[in-house]
N, C-alpha and C. Protein backbone atom coordinates (compact mmCIF):
# COMPACT_ATOMS: atom_id res chain seq x y z
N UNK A 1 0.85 -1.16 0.00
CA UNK A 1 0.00 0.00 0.00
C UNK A 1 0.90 1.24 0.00
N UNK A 2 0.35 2.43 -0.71
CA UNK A 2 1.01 3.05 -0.75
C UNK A 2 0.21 4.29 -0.87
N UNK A 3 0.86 5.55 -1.11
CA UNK A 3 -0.59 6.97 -1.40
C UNK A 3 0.43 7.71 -2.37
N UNK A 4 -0.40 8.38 -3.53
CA UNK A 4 -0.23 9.16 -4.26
C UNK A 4 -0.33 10.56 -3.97
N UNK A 5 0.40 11.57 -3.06
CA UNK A 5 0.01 12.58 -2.78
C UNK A 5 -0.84 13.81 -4.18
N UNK A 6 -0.13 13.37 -5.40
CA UNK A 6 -1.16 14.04 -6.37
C UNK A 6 -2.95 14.20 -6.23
N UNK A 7 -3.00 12.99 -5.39
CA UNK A 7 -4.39 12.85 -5.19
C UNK A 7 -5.13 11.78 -6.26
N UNK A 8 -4.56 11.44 -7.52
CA UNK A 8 -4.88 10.50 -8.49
C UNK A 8 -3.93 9.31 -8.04
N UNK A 9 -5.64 8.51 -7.52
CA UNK A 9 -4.47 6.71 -7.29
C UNK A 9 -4.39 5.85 -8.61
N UNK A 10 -4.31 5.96 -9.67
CA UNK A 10 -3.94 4.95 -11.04
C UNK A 10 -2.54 4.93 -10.62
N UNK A 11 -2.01 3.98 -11.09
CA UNK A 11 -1.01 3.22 -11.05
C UNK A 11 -0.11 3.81 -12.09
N UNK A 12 0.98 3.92 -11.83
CA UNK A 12 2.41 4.11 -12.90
C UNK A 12 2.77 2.98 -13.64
N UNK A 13 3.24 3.24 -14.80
CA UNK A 13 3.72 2.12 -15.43
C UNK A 13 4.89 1.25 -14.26
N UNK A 14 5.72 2.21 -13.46
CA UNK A 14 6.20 1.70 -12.73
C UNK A 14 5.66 1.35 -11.47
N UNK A 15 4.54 1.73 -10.69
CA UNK A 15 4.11 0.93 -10.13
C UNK A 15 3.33 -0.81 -10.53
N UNK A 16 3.02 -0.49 -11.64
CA UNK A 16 2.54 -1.71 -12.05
C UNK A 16 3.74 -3.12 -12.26
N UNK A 17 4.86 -2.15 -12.60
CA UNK A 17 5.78 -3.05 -12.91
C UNK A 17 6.48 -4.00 -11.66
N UNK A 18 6.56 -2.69 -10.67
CA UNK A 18 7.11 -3.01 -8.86
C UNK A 18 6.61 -4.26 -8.57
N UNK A 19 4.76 -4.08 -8.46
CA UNK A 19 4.25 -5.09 -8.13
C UNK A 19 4.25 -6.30 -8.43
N UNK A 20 4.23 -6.64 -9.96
CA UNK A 20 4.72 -7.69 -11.14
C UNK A 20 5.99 -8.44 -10.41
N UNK A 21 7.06 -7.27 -9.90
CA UNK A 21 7.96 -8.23 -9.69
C UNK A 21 8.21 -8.78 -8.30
N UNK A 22 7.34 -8.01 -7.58
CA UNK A 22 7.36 -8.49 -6.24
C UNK A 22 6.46 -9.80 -6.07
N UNK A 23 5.54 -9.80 -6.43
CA UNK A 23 4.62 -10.76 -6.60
C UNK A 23 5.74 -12.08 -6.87
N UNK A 24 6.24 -11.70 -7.94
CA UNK A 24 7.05 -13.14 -8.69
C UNK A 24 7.56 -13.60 -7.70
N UNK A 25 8.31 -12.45 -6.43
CA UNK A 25 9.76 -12.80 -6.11
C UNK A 25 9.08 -13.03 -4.60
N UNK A 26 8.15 -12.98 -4.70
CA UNK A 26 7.31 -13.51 -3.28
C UNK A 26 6.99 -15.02 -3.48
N UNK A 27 6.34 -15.13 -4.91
CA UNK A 27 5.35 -16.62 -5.34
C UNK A 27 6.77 -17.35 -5.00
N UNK A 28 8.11 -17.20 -5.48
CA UNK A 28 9.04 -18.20 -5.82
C UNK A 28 9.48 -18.62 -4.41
N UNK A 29 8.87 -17.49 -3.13
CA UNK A 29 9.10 -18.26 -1.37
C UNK A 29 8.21 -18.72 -0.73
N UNK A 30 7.04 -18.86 -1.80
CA UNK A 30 5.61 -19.03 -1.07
C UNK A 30 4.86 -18.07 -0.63
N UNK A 31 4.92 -17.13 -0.66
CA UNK A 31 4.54 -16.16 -0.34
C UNK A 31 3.63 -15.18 -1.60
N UNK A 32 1.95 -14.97 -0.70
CA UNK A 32 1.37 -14.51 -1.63
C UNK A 32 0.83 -13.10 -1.11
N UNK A 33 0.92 -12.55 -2.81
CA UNK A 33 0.38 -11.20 -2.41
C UNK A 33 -0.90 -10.50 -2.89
N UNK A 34 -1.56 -10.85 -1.64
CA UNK A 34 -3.19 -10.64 -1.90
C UNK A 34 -3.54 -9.15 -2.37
N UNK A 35 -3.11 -7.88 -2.68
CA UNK A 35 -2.97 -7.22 -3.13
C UNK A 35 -2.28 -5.68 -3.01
N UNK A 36 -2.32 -4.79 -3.95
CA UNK A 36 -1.74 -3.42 -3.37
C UNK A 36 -2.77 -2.43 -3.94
N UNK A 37 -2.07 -1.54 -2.84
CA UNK A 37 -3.42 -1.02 -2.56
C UNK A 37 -3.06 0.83 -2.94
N UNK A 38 -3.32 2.39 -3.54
CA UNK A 38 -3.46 3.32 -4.09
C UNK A 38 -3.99 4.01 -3.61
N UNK A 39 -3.81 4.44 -2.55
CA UNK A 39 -4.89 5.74 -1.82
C UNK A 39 -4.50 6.96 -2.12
N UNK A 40 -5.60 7.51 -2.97
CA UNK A 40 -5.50 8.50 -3.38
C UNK A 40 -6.42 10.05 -2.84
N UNK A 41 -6.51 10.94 -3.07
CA UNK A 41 -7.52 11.84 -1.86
C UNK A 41 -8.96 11.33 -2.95
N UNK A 42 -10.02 11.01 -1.71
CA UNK A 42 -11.17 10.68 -1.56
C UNK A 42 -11.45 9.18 -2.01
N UNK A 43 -10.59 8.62 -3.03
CA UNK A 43 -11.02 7.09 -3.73
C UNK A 43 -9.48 6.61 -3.28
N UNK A 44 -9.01 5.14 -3.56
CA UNK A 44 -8.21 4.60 -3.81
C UNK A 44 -8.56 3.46 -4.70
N UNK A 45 -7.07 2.65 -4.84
CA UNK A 45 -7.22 1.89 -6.18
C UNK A 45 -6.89 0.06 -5.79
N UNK A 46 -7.40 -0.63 -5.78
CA UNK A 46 -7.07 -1.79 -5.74
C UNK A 46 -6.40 -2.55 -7.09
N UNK A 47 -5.32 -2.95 -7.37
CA UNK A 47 -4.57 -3.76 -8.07
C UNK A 47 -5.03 -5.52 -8.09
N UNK A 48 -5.77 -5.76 -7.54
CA UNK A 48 -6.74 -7.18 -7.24
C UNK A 48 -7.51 -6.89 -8.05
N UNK A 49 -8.47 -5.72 -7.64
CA UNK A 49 -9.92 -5.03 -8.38
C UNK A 49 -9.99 -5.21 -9.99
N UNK A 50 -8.84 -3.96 -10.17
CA UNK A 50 -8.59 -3.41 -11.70
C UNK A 50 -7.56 -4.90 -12.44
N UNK A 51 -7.52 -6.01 -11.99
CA UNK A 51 -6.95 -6.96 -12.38
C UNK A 51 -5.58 -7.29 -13.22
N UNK A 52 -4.42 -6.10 -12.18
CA UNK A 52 -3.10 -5.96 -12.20
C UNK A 52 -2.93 -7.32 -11.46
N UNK A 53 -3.19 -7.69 -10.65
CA UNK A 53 -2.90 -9.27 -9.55
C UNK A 53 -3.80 -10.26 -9.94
């Protein structure tokens, strides 16, 4: 989880990418990552939701 102080939680190409590889480098210890999360002012963004994970 993280917050976008701009106030817009969409995802960066590089956040999308972060997650991609954390995920991998989690799955390969067993370790799962149920999702990340974009709080942005008033909404945030789920990466589970918008079906980045």
């Amino acid at each position: 989880m993280h917050n976008h102080p701009s106030g817009d939680p969409e995802p960066s190409a590089a956040d999308i990418d972060m997650t991609a590889r954390i995920a991998e480098a989690a799955g390969v210890m067993g370790i799962a990552v149920h999702d990340h999360l974009i709080v942005g002012k008033g909404r945030e963004l789920s990466f589970r939701a918008q079906g980045y994970l």
